[in-house]
C-alpha atoms as a PDB file:
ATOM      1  CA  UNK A   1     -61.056  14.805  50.298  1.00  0.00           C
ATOM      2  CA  UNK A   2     -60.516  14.330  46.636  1.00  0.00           C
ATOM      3  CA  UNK A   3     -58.120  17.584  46.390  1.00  0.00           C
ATOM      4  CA  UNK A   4     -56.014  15.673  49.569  1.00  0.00           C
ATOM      5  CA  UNK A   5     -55.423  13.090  47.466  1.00  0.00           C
ATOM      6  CA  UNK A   6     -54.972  14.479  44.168  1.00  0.00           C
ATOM      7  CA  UNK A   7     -52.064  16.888  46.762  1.00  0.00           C
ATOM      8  CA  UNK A   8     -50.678  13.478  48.010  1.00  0.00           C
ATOM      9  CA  UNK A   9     -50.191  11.789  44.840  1.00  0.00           C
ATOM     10  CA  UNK A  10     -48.658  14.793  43.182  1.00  0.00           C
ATOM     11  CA  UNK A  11     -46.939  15.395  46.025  1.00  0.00           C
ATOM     12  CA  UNK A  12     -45.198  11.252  46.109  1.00  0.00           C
ATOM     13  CA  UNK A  13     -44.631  12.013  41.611  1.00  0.00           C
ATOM     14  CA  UNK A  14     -42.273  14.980  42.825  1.00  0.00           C
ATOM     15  CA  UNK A  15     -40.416  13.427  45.530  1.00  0.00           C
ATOM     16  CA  UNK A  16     -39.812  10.331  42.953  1.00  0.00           C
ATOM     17  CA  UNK A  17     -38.831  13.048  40.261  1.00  0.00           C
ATOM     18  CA  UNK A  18     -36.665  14.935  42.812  1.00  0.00           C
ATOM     19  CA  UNK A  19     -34.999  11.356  44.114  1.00  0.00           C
ATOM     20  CA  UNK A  20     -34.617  10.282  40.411  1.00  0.00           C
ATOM     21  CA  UNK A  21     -33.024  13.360  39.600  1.00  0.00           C
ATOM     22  CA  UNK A  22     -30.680  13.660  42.375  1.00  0.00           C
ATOM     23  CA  UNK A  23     -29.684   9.690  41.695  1.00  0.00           C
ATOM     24  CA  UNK A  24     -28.838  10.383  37.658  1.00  0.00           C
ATOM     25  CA  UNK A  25     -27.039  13.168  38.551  1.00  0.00           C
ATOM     26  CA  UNK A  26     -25.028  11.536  41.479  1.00  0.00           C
ATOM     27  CA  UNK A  27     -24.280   8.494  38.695  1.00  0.00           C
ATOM     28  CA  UNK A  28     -22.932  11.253  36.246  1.00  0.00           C
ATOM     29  CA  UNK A  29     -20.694  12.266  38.528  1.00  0.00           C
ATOM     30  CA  UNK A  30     -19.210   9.629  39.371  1.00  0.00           C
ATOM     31  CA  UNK A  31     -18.563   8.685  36.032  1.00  0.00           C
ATOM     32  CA  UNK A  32     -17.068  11.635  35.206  1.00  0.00           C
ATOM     33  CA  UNK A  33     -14.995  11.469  38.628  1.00  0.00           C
ATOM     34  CA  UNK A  34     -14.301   7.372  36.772  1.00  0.00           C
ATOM     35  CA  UNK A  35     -13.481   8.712  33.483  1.00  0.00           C
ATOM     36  CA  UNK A  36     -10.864  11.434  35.201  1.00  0.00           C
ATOM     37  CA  UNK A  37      -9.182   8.666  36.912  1.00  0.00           C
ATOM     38  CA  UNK A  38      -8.891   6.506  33.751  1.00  0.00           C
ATOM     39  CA  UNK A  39      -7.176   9.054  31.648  1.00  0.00           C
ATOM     40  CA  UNK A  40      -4.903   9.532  34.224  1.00  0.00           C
ATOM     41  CA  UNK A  41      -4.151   5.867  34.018  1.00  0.00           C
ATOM     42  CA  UNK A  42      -3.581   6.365  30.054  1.00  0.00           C
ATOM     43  CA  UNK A  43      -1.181   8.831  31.048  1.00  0.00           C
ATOM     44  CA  UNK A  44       0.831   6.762  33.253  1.00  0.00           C
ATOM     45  CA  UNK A  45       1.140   3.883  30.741  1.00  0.00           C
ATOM     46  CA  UNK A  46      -1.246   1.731  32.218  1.00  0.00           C
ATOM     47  CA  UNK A  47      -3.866   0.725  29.701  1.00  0.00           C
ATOM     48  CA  UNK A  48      -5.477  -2.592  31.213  1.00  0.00           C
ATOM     49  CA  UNK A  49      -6.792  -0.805  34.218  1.00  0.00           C
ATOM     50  CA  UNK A  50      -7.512   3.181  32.091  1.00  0.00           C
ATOM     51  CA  UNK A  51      -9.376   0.623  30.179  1.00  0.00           C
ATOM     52  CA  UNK A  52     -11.529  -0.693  32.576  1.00  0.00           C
ATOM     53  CA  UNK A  53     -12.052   2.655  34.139  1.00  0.00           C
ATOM     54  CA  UNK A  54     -13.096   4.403  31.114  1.00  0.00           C
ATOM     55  CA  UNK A  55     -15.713   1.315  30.076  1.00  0.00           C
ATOM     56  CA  UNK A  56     -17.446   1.915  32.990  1.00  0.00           C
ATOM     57  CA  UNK A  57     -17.512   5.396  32.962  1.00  0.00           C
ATOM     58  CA  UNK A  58     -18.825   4.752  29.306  1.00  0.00           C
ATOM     59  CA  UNK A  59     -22.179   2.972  30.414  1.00  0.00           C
ATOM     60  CA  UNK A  60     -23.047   6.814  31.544  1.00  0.00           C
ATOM     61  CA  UNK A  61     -21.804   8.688  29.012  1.00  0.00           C
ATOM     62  CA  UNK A  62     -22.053   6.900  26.462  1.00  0.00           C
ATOM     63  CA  UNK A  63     -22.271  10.211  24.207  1.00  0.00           C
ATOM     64  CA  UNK A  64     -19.163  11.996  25.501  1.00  0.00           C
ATOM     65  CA  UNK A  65     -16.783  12.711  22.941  1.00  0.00           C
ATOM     66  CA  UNK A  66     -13.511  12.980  24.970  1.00  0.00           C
ATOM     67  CA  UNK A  67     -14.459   9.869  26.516  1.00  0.00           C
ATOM     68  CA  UNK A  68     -14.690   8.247  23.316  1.00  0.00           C
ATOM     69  CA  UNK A  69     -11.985   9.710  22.360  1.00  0.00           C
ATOM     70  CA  UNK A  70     -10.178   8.668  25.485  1.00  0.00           C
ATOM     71  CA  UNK A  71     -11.052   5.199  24.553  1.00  0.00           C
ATOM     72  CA  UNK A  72      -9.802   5.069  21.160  1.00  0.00           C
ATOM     73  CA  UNK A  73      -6.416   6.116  22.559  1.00  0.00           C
ATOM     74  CA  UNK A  74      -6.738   3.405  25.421  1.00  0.00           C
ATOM     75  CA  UNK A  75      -7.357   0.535  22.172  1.00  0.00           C
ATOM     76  CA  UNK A  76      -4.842   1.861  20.003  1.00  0.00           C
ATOM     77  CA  UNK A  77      -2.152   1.534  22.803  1.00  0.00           C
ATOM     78  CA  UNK A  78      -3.425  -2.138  23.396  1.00  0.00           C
ATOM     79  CA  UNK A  79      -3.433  -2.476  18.948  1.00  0.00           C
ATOM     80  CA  UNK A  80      -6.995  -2.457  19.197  1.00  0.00           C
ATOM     81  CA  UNK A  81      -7.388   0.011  15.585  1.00  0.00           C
ATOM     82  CA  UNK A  82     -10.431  -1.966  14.769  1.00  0.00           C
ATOM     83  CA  UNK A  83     -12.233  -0.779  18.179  1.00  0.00           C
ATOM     84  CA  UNK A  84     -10.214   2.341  18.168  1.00  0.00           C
ATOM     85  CA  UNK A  85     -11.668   3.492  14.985  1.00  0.00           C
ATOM     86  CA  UNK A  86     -15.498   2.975  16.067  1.00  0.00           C
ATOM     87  CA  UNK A  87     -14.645   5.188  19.135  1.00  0.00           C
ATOM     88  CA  UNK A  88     -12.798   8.218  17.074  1.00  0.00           C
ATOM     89  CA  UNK A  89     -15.533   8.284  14.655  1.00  0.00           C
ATOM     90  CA  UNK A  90     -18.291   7.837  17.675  1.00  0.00           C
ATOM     91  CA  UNK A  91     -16.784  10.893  18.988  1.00  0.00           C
ATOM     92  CA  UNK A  92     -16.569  12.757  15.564  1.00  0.00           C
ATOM     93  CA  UNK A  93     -20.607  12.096  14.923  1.00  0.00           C
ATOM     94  CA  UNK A  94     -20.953  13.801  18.622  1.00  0.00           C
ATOM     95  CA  UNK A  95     -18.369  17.036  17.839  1.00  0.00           C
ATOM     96  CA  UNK A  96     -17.365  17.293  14.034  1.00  0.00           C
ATOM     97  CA  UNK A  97     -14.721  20.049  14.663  1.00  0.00           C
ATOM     98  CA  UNK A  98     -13.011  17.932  17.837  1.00  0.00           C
ATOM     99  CA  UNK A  99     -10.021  17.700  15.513  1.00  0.00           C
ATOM    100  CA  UNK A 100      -7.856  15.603  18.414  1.00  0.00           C
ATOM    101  CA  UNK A 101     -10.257  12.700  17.490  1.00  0.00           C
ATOM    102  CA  UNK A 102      -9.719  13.634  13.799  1.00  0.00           C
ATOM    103  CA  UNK A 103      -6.154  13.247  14.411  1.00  0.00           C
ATOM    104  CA  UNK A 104      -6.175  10.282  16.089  1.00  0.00           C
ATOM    105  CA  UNK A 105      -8.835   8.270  13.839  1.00  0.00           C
ATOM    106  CA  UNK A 106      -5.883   9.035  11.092  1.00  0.00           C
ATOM    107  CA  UNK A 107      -3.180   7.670  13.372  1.00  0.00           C
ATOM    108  CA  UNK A 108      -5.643   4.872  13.367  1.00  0.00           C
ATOM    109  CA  UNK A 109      -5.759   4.443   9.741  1.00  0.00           C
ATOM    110  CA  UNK A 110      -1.869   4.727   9.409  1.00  0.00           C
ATOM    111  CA  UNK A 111      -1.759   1.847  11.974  1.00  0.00           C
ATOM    112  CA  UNK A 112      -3.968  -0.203   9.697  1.00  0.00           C
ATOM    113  CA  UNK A 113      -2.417   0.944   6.420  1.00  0.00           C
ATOM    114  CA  UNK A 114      -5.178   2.617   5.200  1.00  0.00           C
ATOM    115  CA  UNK A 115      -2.847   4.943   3.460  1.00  0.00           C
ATOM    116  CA  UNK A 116      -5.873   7.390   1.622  1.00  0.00           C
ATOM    117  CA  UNK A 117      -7.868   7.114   4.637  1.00  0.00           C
ATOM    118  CA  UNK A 118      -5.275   8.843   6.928  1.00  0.00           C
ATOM    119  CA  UNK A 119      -4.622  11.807   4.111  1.00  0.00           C
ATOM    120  CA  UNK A 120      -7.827  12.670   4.237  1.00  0.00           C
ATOM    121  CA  UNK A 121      -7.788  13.294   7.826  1.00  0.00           C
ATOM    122  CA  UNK A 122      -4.373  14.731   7.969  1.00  0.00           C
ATOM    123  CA  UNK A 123      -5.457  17.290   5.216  1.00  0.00           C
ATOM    124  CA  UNK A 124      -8.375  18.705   6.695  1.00  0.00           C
ATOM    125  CA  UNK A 125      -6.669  18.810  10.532  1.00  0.00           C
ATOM    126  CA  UNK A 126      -3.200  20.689   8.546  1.00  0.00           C
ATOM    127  CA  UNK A 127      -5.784  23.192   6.559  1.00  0.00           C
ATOM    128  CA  UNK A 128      -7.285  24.587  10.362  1.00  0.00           C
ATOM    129  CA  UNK A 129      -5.743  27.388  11.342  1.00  0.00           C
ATOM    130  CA  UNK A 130      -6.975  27.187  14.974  1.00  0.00           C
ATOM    131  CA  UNK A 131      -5.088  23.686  15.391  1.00  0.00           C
ATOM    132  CA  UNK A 132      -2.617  24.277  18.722  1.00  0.00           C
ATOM    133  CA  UNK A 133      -0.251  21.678  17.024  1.00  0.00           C
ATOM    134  CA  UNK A 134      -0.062  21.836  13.236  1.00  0.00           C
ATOM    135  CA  UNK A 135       3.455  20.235  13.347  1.00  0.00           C
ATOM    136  CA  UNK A 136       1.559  16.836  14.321  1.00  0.00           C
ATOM    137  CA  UNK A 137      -0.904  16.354  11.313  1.00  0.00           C
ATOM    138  CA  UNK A 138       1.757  17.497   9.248  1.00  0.00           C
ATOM    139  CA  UNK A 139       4.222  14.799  10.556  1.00  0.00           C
ATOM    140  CA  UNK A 140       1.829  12.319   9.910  1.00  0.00           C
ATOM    141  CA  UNK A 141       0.877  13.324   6.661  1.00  0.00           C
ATOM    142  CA  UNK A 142       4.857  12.486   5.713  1.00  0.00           C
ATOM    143  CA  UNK A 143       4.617   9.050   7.470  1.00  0.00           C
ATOM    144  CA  UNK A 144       1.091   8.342   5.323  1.00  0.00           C
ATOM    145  CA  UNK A 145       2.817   9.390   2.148  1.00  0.00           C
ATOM    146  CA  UNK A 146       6.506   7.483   2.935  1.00  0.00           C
ATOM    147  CA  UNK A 147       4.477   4.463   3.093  1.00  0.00           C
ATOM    148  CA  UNK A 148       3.284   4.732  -0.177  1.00  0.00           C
ATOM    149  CA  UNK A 149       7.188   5.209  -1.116  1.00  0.00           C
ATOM    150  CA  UNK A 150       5.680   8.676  -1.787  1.00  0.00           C
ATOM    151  CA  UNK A 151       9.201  10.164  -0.489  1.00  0.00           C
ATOM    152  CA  UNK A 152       9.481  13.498  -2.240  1.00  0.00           C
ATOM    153  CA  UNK A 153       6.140  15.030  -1.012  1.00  0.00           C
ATOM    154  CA  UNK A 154       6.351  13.035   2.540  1.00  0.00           C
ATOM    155  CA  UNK A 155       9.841  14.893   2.775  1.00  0.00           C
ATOM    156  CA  UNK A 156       7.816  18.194   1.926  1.00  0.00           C
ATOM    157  CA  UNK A 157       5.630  17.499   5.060  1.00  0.00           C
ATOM    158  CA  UNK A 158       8.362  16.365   7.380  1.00  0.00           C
ATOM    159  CA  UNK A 159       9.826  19.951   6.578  1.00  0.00           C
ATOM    160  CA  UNK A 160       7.059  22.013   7.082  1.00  0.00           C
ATOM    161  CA  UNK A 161       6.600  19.809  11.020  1.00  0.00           C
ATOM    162  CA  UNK A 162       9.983  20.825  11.667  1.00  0.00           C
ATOM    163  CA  UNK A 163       9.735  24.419  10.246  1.00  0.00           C
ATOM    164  CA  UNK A 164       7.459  24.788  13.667  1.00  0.00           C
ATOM    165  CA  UNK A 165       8.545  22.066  15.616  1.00  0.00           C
ATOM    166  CA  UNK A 166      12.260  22.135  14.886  1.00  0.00           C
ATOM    167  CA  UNK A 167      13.112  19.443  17.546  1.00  0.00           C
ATOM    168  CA  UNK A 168       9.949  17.565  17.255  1.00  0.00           C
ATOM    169  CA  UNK A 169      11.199  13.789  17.126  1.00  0.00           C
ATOM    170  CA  UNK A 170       8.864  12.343  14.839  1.00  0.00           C
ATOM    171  CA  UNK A 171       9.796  14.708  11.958  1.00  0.00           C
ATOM    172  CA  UNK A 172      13.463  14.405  12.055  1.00  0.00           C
ATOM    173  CA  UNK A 173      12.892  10.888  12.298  1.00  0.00           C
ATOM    174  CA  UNK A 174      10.949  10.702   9.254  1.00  0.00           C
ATOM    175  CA  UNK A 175      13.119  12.777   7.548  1.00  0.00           C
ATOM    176  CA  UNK A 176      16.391  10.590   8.425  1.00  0.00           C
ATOM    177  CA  UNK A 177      14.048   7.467   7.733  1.00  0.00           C
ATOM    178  CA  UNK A 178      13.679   8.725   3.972  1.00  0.00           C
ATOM    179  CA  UNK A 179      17.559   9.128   3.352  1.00  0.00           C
ATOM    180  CA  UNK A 180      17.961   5.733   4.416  1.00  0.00           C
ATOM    181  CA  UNK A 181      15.113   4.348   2.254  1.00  0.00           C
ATOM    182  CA  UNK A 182      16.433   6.437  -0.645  1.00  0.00           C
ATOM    183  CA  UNK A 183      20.506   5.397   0.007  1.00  0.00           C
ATOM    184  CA  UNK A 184      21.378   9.236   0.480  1.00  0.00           C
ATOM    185  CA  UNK A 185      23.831   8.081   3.296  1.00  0.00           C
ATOM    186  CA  UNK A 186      26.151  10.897   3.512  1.00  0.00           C
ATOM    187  CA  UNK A 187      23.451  12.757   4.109  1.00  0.00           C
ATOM    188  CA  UNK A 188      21.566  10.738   6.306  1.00  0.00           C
ATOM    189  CA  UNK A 189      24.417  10.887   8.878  1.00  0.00           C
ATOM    190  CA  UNK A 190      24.838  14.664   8.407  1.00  0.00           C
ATOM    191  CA  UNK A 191      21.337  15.191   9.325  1.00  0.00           C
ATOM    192  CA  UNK A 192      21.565  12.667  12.472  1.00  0.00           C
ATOM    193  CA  UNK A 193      24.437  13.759  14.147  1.00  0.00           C
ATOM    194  CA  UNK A 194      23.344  17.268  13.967  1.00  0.00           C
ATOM    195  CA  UNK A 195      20.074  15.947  15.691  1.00  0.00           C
ATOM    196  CA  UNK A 196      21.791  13.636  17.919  1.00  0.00           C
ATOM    197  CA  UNK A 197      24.017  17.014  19.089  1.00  0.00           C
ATOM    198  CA  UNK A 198      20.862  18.735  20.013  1.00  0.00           C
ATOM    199  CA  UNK A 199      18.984  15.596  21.164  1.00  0.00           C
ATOM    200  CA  UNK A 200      21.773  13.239  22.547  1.00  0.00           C
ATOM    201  CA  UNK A 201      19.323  10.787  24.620  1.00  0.00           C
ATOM    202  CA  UNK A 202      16.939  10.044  21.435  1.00  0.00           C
ATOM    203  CA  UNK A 203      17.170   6.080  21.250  1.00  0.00           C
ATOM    204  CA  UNK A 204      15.089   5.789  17.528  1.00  0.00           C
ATOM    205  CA  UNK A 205      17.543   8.089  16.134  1.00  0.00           C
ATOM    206  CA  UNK A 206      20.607   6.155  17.640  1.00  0.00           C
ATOM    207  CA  UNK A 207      18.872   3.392  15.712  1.00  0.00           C
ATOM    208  CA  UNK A 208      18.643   5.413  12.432  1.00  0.00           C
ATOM    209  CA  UNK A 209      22.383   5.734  12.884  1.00  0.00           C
ATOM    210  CA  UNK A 210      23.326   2.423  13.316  1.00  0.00           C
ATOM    211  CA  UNK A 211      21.242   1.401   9.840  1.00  0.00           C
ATOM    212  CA  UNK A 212      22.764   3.894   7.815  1.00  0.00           C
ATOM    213  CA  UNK A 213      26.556   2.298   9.456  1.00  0.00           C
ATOM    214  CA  UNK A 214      25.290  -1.246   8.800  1.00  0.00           C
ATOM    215  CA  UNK A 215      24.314  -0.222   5.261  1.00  0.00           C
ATOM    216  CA  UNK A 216      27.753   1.046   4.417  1.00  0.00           C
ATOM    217  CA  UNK A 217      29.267  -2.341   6.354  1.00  0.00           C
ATOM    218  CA  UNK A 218      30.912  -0.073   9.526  1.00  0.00           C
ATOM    219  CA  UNK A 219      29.958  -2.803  11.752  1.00  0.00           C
ATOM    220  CA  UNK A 220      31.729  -1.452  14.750  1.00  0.00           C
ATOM    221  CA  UNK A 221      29.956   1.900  14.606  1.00  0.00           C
ATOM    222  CA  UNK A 222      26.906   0.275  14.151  1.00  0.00           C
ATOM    223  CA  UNK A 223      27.645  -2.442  17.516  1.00  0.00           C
ATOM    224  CA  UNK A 224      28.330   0.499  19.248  1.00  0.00           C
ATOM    225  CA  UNK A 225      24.712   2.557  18.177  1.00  0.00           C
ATOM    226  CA  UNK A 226      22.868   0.061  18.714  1.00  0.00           C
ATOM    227  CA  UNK A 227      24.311  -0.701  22.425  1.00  0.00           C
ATOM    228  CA  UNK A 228      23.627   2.864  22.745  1.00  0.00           C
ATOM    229  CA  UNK A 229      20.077   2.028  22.021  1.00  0.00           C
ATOM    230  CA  UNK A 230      20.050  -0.650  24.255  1.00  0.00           C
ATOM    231  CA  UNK A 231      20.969   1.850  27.292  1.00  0.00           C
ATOM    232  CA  UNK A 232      18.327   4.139  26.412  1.00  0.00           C
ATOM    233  CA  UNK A 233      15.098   2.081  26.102  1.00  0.00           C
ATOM    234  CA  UNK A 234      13.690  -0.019  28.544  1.00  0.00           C
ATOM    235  CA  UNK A 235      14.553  -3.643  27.770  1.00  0.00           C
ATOM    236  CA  UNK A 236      10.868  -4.921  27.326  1.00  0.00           C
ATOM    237  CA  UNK A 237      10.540  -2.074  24.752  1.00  0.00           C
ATOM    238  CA  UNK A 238      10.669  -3.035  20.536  1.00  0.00           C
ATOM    239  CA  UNK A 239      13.417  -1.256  20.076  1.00  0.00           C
ATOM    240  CA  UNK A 240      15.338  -2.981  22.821  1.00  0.00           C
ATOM    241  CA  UNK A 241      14.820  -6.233  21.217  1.00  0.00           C
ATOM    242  CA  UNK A 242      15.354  -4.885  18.064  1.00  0.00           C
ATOM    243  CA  UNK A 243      18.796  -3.498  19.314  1.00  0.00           C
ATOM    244  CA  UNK A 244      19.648  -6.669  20.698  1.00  0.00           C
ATOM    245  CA  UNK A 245      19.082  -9.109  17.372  1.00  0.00           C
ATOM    246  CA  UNK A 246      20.899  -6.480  15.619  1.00  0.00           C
ATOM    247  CA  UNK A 247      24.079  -6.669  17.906  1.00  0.00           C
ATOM    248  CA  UNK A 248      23.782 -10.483  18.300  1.00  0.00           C
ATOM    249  CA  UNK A 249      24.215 -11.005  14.484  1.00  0.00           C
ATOM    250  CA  UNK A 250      26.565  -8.443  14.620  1.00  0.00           C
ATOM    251  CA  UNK A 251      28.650  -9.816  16.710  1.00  0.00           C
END
């Protein structure tokens, strides 16, 4: 009688295992299934609800590094760097070589002006080897450095994006922003129209343009960049309104 029992009992602390079991791993995937669905709502511009998504999917996997990482991406987007930054480095203390997330924390720091911070990152993604997109730390790298007015090295970076990247907008925007910073006008709308031939539909470097006219007083080529600009962007965008003050006092 005492064996039935001790069978029952044993036999009711596997079932509970088995059902316990089967129930966490249901809940995992349906987070994972959750966090799917909110990257593809980061993709598609909408952060509010990839937000909400990804949160939930969070309270199971809390210890996921791309969905930390996801995360970080969602709060930078919504100019969340503080929260952003907890998430990069949460996913960083879970995978130290996820250099995506190492990326990222330093776009983080170059959103909060942490100038040294973001080197540091940049450096140590631009030294791996095995890094599919070299041309991105290295673009950022310039942008850290031409906000410490650092323009001769952050033009060294820009370069070196663009020597493997040659179209890669961010680069040749950084390098066009330095020869307006540094009054090398001439030069500056050398560089952009050769862009602009290869790249006819890129609004920030219509803008570019139009500063370099307004600095040497051609209004009218500068009205008609920055209604260029205007076509390009949609009109809720910054560099619509931008465009728009700009050709209202212009005008």
């Amino acid at each position: 009688m005492k064996n039935l029992i001790y069978l029952f009992f044993a036999f009711l602390f596997l079932t509970s295992c088995a059902s316990k079991n089967i129930n966490t791993e249901k809940k995992r995937k349906i987070a994972i299934a959750t966090q799917k669905l909110g990257q593809e709502y980061y993709n598609a511009g909408r952060y509010t609800v990839a937000l909400r998504n990804l949160l939930e999917a969070h309270k199971t996997l809390p210890d996921d590094p791309w969905l930390n990482n996801s995360l970080g991406l969602v709060y930078l987007a919504k100019d969340r760097p503080d929260l952003a930054e907890t998430h990069f480095k949460k996913a960083l203390d879970l995978k130290s070589d996820y250099t995506q997330a190492k990326n990222n924390l330093g776009a983080t720091y170059l959103k909060q002006k942490k100038w040294s911070l973001a080197i540091h990152c940049f450096e140590e993604i631009s030294g791996n080897l095995l890094y599919a997109t070299p041309e991105i730390p290295l673009s950022n790298l310039g942008w850290a450095y031409f906000h410490q007015k650092m323009y001769k090295t952050a033009k060294t970076y820009f370069e070196k994006s663009l020597e493997i990247r040659p179209d890669f907008l961010i680069a040749v925007h950084g390098l066009a922003s330095i020869y307006i910073e540094t009054e090398y006008y001439p030069d500056a709308i050398k560089f952009l129209h050769h862009a602009l031939e290869k790249n006819p539909g890129a609004a920030i470097l219509h803008s570019d343009l139009a500063k370099v006219y307004e600095a040497l007083k051609e209004f009218e080529k500068a009205k008609k960049s920055w209604g260029l600009v205007q076509k390009l962007v949609p009109e809720t965008s910054a560099l619509a309104r931008e465009a728009q003050k700009k050709l209202f006092n212009l005008n």
